[in-house]
N, C-alpha and C. Protein backbone atom coordinates (compact mmCIF):
# COMPACT_ATOMS: atom_id res chain seq x y z
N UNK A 1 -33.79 -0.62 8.34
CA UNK A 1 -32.91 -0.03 7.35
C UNK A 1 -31.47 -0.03 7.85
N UNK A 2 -31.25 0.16 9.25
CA UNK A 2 -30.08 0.26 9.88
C UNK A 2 -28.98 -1.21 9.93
N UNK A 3 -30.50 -1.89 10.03
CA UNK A 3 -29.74 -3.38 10.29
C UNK A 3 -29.25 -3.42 8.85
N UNK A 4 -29.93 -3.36 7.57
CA UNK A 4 -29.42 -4.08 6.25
C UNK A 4 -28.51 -3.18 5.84
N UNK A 5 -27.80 -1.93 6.43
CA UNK A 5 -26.79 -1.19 5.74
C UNK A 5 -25.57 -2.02 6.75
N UNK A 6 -25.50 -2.43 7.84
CA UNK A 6 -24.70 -2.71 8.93
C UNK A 6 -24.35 -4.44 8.50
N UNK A 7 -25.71 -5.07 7.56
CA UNK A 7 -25.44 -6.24 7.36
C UNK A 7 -24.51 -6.37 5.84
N UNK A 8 -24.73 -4.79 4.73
CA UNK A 8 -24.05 -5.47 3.69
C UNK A 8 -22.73 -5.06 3.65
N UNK A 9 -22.97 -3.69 5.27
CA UNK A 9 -21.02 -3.55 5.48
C UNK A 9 -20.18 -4.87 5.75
N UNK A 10 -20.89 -5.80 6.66
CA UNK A 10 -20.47 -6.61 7.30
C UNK A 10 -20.05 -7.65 6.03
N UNK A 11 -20.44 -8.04 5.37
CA UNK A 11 -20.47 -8.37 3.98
C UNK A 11 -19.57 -7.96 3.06
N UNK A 12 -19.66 -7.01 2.91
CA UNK A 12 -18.65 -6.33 1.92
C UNK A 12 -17.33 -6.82 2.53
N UNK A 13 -17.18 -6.27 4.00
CA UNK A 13 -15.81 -6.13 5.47
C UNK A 13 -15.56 -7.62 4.84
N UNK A 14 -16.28 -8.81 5.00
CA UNK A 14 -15.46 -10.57 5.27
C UNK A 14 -15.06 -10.38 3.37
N UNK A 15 -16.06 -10.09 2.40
CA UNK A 15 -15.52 -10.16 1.55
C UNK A 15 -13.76 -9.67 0.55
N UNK A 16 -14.00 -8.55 1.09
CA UNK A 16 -12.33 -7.70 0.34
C UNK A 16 -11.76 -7.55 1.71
N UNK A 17 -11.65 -8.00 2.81
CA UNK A 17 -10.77 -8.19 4.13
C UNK A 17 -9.40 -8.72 3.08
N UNK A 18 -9.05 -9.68 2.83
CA UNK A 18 -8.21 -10.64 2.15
C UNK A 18 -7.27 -9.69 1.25
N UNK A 19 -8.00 -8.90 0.19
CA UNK A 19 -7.42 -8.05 -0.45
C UNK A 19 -6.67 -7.09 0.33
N UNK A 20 -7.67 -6.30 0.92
CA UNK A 20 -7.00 -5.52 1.74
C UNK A 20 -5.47 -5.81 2.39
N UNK A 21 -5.80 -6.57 3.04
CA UNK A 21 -4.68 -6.62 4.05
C UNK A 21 -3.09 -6.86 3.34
N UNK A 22 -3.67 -7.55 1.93
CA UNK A 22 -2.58 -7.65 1.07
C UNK A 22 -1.83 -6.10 1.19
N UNK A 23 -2.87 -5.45 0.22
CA UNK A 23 -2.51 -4.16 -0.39
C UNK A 23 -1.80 -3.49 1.38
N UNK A 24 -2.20 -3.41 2.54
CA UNK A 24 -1.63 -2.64 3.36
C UNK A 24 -0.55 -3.54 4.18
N UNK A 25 -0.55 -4.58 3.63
CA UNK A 25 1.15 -5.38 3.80
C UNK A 25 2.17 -4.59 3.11
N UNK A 26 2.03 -4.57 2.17
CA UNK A 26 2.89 -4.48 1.09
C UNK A 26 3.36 -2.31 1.42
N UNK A 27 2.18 -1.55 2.43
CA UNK A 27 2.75 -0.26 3.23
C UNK A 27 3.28 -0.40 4.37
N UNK A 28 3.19 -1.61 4.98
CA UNK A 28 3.36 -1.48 6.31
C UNK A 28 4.96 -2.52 6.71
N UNK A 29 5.00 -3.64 6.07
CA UNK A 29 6.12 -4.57 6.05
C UNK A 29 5.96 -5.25 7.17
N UNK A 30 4.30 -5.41 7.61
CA UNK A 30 4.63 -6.47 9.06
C UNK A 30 2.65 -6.97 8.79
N UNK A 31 2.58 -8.11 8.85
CA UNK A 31 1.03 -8.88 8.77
C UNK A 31 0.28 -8.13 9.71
N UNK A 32 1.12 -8.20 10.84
CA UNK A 32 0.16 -7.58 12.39
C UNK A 32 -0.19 -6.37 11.88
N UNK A 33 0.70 -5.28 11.44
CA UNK A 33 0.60 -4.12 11.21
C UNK A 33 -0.37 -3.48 9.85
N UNK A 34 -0.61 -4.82 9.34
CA UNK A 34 -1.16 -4.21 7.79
C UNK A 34 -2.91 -5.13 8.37
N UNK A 35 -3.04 -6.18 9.44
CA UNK A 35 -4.41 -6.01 9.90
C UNK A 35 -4.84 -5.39 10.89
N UNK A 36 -4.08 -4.62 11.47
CA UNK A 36 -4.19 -3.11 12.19
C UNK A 36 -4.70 -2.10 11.07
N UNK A 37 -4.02 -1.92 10.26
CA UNK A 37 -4.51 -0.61 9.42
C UNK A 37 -5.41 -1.16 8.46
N UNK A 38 -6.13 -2.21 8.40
CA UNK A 38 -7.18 -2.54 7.79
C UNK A 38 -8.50 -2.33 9.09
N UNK A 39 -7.85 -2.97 9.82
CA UNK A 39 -9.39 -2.50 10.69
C UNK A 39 -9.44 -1.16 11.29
N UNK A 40 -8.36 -0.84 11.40
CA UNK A 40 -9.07 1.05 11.48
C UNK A 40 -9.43 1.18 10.63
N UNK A 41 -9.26 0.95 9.49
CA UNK A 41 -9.49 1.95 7.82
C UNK A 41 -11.24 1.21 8.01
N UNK A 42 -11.43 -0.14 8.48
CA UNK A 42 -12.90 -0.53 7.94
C UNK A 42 -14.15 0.16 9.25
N UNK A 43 -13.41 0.54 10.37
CA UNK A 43 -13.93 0.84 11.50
C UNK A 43 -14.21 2.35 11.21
N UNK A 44 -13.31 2.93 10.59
CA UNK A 44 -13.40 4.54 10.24
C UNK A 44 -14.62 4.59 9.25
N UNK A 45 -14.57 3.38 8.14
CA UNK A 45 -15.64 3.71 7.24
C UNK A 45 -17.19 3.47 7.50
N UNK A 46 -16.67 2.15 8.52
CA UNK A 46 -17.79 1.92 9.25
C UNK A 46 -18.57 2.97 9.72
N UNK A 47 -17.94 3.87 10.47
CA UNK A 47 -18.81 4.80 11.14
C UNK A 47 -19.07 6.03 10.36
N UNK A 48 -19.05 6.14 9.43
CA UNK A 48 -19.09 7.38 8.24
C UNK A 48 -19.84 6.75 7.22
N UNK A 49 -20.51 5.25 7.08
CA UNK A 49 -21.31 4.72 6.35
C UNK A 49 -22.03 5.65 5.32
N UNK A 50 -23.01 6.14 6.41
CA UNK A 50 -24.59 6.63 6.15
C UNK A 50 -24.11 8.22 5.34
N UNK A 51 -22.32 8.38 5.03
CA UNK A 51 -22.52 9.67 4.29
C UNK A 51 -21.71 9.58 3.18
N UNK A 52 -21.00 8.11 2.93
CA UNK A 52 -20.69 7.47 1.59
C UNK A 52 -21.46 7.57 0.93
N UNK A 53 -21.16 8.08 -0.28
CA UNK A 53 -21.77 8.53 -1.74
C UNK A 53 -22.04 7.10 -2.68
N UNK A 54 -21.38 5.81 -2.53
CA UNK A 54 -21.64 5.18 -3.28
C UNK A 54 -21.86 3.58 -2.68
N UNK A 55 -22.48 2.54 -3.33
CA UNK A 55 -22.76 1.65 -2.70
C UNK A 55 -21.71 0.80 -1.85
N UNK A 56 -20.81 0.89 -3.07
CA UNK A 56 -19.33 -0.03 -2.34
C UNK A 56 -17.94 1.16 -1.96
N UNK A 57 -17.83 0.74 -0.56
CA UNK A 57 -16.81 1.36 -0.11
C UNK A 57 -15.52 1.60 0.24
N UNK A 58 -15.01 0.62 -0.88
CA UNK A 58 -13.89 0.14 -1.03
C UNK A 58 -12.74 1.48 -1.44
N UNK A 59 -13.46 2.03 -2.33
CA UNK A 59 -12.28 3.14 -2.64
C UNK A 59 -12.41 4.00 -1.45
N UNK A 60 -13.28 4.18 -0.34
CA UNK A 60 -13.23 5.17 0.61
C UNK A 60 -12.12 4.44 1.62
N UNK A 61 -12.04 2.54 1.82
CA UNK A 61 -11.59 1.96 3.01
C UNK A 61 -9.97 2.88 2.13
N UNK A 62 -9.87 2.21 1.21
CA UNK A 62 -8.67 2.53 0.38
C UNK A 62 -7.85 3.46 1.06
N UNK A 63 -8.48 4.57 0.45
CA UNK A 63 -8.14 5.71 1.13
C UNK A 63 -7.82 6.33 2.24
N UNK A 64 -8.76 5.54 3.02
CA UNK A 64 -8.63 5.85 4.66
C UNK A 64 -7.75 4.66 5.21
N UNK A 65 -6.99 3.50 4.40
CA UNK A 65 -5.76 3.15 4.34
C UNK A 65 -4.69 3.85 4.36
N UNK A 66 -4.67 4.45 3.16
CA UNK A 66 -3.09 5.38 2.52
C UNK A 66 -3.27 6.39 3.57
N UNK A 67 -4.23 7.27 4.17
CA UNK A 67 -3.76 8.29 4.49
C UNK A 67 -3.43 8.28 6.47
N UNK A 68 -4.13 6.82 6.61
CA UNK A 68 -3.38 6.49 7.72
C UNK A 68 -2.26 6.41 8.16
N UNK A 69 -1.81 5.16 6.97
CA UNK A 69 -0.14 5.00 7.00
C UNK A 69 0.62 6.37 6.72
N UNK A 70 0.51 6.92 5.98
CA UNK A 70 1.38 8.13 5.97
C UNK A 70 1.19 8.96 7.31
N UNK A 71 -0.11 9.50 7.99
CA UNK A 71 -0.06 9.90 9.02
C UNK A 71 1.11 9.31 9.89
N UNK A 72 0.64 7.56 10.08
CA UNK A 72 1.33 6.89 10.81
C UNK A 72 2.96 7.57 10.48
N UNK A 73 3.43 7.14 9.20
CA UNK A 73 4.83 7.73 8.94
C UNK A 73 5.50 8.90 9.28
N UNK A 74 4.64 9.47 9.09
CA UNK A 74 5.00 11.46 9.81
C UNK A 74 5.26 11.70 10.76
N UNK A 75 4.46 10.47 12.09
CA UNK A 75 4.55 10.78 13.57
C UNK A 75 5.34 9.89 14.34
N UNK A 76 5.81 9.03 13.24
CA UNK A 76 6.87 7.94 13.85
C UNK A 76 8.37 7.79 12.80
N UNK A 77 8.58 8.46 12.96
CA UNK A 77 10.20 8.55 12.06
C UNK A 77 10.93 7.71 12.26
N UNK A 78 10.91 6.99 13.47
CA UNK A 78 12.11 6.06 13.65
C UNK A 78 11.22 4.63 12.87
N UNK A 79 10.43 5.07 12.33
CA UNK A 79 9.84 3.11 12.06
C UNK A 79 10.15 3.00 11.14
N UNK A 80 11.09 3.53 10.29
CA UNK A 80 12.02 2.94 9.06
C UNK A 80 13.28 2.00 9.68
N UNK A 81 13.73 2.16 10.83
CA UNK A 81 14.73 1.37 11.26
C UNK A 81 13.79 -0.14 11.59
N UNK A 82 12.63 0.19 11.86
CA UNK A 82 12.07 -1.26 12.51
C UNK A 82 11.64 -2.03 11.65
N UNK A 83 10.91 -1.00 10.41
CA UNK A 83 10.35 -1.88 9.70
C UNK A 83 11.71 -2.58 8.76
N UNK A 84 12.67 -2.23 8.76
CA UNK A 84 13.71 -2.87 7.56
C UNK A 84 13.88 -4.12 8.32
N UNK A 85 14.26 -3.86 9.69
CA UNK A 85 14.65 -5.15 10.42
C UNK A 85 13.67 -6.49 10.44
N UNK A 86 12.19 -6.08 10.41
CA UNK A 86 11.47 -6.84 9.83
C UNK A 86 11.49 -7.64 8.80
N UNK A 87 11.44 -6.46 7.90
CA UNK A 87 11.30 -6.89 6.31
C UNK A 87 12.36 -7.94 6.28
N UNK A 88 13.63 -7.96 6.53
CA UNK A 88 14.39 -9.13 6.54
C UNK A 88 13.93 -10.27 7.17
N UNK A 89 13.45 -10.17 8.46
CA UNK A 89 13.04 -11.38 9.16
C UNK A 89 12.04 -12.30 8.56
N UNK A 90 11.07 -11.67 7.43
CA UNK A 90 10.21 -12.15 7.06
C UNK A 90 10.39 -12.87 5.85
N UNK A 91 11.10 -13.26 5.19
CA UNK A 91 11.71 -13.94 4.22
C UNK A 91 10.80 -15.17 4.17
N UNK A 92 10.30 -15.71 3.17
CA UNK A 92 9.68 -17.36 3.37
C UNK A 92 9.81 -17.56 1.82
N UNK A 93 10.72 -19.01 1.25
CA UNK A 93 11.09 -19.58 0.62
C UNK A 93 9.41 -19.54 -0.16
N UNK A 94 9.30 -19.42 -1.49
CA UNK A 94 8.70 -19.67 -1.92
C UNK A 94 9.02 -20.40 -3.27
N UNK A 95 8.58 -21.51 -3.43
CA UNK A 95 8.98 -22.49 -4.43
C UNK A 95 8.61 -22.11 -5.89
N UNK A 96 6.87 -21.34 -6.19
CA UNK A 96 6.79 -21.11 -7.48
C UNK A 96 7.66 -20.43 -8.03
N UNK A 97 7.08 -20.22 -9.66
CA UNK A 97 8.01 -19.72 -10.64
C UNK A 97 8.10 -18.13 -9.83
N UNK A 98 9.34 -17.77 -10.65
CA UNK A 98 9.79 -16.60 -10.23
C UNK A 98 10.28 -15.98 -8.90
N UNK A 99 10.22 -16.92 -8.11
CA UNK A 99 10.29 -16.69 -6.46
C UNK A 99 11.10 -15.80 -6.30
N UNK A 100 12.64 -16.18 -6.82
CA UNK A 100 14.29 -15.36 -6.96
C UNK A 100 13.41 -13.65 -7.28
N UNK A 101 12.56 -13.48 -7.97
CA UNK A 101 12.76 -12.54 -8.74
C UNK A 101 11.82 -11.43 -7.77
N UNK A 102 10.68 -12.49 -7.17
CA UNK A 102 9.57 -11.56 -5.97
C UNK A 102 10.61 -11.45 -4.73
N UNK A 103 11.36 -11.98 -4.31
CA UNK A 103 12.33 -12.11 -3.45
C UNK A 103 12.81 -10.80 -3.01
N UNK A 104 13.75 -10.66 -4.08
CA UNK A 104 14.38 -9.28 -4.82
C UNK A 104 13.90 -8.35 -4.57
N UNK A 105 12.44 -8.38 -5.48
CA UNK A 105 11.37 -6.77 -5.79
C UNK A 105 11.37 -6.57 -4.12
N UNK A 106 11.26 -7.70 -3.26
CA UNK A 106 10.61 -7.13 -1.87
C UNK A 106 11.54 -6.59 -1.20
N UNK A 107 12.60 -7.35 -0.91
CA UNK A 107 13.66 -6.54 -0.59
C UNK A 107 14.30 -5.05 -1.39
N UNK A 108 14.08 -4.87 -2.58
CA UNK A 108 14.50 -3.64 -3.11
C UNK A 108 13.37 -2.65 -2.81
N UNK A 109 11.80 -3.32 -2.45
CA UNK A 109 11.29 -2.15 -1.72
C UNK A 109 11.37 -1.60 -0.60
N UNK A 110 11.83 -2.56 -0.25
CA UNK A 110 11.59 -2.03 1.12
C UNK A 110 13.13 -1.26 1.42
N UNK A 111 13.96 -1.19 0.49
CA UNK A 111 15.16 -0.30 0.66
C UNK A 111 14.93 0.69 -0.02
N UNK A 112 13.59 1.49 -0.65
CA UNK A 112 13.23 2.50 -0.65
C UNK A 112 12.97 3.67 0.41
N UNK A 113 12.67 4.79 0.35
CA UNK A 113 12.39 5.74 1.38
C UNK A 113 10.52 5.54 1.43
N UNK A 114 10.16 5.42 2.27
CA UNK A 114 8.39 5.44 2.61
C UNK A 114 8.02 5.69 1.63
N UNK A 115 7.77 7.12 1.50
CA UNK A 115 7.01 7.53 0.64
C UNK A 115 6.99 7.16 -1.12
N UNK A 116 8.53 6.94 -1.31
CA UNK A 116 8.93 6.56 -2.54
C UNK A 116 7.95 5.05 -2.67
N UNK A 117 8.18 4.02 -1.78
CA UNK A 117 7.54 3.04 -1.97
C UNK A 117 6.14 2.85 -2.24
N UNK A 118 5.36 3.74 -1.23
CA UNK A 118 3.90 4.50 -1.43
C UNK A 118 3.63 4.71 -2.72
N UNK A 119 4.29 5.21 -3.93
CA UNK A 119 4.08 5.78 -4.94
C UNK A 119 3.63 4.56 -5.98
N UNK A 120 5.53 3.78 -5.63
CA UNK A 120 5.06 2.69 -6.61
C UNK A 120 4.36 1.62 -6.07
N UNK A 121 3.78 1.40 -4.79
CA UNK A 121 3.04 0.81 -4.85
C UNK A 121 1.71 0.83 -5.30
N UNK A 122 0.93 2.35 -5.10
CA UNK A 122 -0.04 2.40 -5.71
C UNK A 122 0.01 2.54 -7.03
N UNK A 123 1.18 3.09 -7.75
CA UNK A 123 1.35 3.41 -9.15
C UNK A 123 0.82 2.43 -9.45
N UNK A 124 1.60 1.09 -9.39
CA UNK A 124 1.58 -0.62 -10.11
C UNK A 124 1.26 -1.49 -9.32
N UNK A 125 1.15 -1.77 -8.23
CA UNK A 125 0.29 -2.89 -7.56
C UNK A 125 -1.52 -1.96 -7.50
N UNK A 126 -1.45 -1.28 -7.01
CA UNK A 126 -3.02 -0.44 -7.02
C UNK A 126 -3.32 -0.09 -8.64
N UNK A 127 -2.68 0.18 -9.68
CA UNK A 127 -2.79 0.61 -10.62
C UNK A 127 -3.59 2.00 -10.68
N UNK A 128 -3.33 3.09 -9.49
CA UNK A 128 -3.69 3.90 -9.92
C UNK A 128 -2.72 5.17 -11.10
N UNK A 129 -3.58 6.33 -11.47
CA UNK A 129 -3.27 7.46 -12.44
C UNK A 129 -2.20 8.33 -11.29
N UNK A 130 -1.83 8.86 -11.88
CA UNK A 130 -0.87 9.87 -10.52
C UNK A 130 -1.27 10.86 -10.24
N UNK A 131 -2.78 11.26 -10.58
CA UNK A 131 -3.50 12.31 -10.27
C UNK A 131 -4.52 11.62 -8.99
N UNK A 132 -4.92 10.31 -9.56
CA UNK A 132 -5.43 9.50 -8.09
C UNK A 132 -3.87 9.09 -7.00
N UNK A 133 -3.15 8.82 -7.61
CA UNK A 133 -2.23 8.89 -6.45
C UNK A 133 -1.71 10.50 -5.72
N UNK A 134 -1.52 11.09 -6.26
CA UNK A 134 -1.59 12.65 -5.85
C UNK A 134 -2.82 12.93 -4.53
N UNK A 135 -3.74 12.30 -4.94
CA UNK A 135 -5.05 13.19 -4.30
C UNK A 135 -4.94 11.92 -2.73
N UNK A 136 -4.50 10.66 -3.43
CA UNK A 136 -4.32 10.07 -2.20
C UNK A 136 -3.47 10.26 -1.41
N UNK A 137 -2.49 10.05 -1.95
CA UNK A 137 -1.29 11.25 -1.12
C UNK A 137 -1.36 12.75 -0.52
N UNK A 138 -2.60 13.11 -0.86
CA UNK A 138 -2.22 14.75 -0.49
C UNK A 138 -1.35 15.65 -0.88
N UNK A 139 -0.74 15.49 -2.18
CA UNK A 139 0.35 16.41 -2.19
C UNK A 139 0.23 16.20 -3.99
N UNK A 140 0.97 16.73 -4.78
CA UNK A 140 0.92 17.70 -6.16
C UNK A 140 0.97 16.39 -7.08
N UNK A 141 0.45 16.16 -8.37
CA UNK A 141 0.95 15.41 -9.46
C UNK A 141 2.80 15.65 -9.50
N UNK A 142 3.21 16.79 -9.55
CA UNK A 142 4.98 16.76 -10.02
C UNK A 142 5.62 16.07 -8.78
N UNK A 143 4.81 15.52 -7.52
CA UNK A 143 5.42 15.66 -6.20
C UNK A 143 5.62 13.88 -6.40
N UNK A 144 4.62 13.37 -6.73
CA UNK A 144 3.98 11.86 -7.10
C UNK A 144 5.15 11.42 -8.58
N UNK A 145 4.88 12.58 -9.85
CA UNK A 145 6.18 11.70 -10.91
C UNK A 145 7.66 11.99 -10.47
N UNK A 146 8.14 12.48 -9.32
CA UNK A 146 9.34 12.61 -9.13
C UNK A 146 9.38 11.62 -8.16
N UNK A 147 8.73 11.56 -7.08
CA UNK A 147 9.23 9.97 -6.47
C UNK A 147 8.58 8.89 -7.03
N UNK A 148 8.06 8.91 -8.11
CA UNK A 148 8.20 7.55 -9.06
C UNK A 148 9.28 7.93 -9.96
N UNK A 149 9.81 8.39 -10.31
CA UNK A 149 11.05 8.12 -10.91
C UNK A 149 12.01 8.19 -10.47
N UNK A 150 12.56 8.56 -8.71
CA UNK A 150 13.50 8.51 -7.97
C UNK A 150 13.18 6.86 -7.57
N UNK A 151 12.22 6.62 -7.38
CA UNK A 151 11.99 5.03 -6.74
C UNK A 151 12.20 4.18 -8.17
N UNK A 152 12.09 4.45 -9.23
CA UNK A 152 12.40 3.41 -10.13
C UNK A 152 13.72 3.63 -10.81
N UNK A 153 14.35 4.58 -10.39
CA UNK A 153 16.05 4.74 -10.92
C UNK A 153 16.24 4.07 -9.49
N UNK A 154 16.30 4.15 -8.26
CA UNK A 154 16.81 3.45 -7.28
C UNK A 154 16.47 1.83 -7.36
N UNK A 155 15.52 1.56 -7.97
CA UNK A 155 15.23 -0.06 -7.94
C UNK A 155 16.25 -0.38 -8.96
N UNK A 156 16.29 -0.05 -10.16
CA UNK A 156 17.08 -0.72 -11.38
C UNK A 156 18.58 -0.53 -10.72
N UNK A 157 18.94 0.52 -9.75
CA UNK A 157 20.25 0.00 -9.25
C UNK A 157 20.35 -1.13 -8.59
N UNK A 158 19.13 -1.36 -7.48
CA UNK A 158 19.17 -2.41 -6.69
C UNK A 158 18.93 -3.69 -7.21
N UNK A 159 18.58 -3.69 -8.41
CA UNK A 159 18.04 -4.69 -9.27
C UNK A 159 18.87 -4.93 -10.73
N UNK A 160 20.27 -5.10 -10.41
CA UNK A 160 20.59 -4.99 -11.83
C UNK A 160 20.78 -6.48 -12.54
N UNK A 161 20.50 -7.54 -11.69
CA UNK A 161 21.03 -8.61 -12.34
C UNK A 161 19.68 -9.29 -12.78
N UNK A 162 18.95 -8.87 -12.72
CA UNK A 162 17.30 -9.29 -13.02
C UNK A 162 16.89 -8.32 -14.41
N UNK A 163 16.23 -9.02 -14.98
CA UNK A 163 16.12 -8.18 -16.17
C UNK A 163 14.81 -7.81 -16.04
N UNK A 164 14.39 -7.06 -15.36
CA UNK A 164 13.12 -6.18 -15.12
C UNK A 164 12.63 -4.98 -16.51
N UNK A 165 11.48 -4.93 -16.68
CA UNK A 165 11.72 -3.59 -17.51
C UNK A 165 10.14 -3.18 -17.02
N UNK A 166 10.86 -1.71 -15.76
CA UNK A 166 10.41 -1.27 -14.65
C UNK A 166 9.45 0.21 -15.81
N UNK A 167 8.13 -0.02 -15.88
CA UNK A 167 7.92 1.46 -16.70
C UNK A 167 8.20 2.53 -16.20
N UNK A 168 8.60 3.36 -16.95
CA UNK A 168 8.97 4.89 -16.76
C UNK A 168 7.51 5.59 -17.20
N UNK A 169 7.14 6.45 -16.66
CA UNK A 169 6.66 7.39 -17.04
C UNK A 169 7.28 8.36 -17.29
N UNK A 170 6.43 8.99 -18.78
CA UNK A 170 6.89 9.99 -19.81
C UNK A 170 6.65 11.49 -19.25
């Protein structure tokens, strides 16, 4: 029984690895750093298997994503200076449509404050509710629509020559 729960983690792990690492790129602003916080997040779930409530454990790795990185953020204050310096270095020409315009979005995130970026990233790349972003965050629904709407009045400044139409929530 031990082996076939260990074999369809292992399974599940090669399958949404790929995803993952996307989604904790896009918190972290460095490849190395976002398959660091994928394999803690799959190593943490790993070992808490046998008291996951549901077959697939994707919304638990999830989770034990977000609340890493923010840990991470809390105990390292200065890694907003490192990660910007990054985020620039990492630039790669991309030829498809729209490139100019993903270009932009990345750089205008990453000239957000952490947490602000946190928001909209899960808001609209994760597509979560702001009551699931709340609970992933740890902190209030009013805490979650105010830095989504401080992070999307700060993008449309940073973004004015692009004709984006960034949703507001009501």
């Amino acid at each position: 029984m031990e082996d076939d729960a260990s074999a369809g983690f292992a399974e599940f792990a090669a399958a949404r690895t790929p995803t993952l690492i996307r989604v904790a790129y896009l918190l972290t602003g460095d490849q190395h750093a976002a398959e660091d916080l994928v394999q803690s997040a799959l190593a943490k779930t790993y070992a808490r298997r046998k008291w996951l409530r549901h077959e697939d454990p994707e919304g638990y790795v999830r989770t034990v994503m977000y609340r890493e990185q923010v840990s991470w953020w809390r105990r390292l204050a200065s890694i907003r200076q490192s990660m910007a310096a990054v985020a620039t270095d990492d630039v790669v020409d991309d030829h498809s449509a729209h490139a100019d315009l993903r270009v932009a979005m990345r750089e205008a995130l990453w000239r957000l404050p952490l947490m602000q970026r946190t928001v909209v990233v899960l808001r609209y790349f994760e597509d979560l509710s702001e009551s699931q972003v709340a609970e992933v965050l740890d902190c209030s629904v009013g805490t979650v629509r105010s830095r989504n709407n401080r992070a999307l009045k700060r993008l449309r400044e940073l973004l004015p020559a692009h004709e984006i139409a960034l949703e507001t929530t009501p």
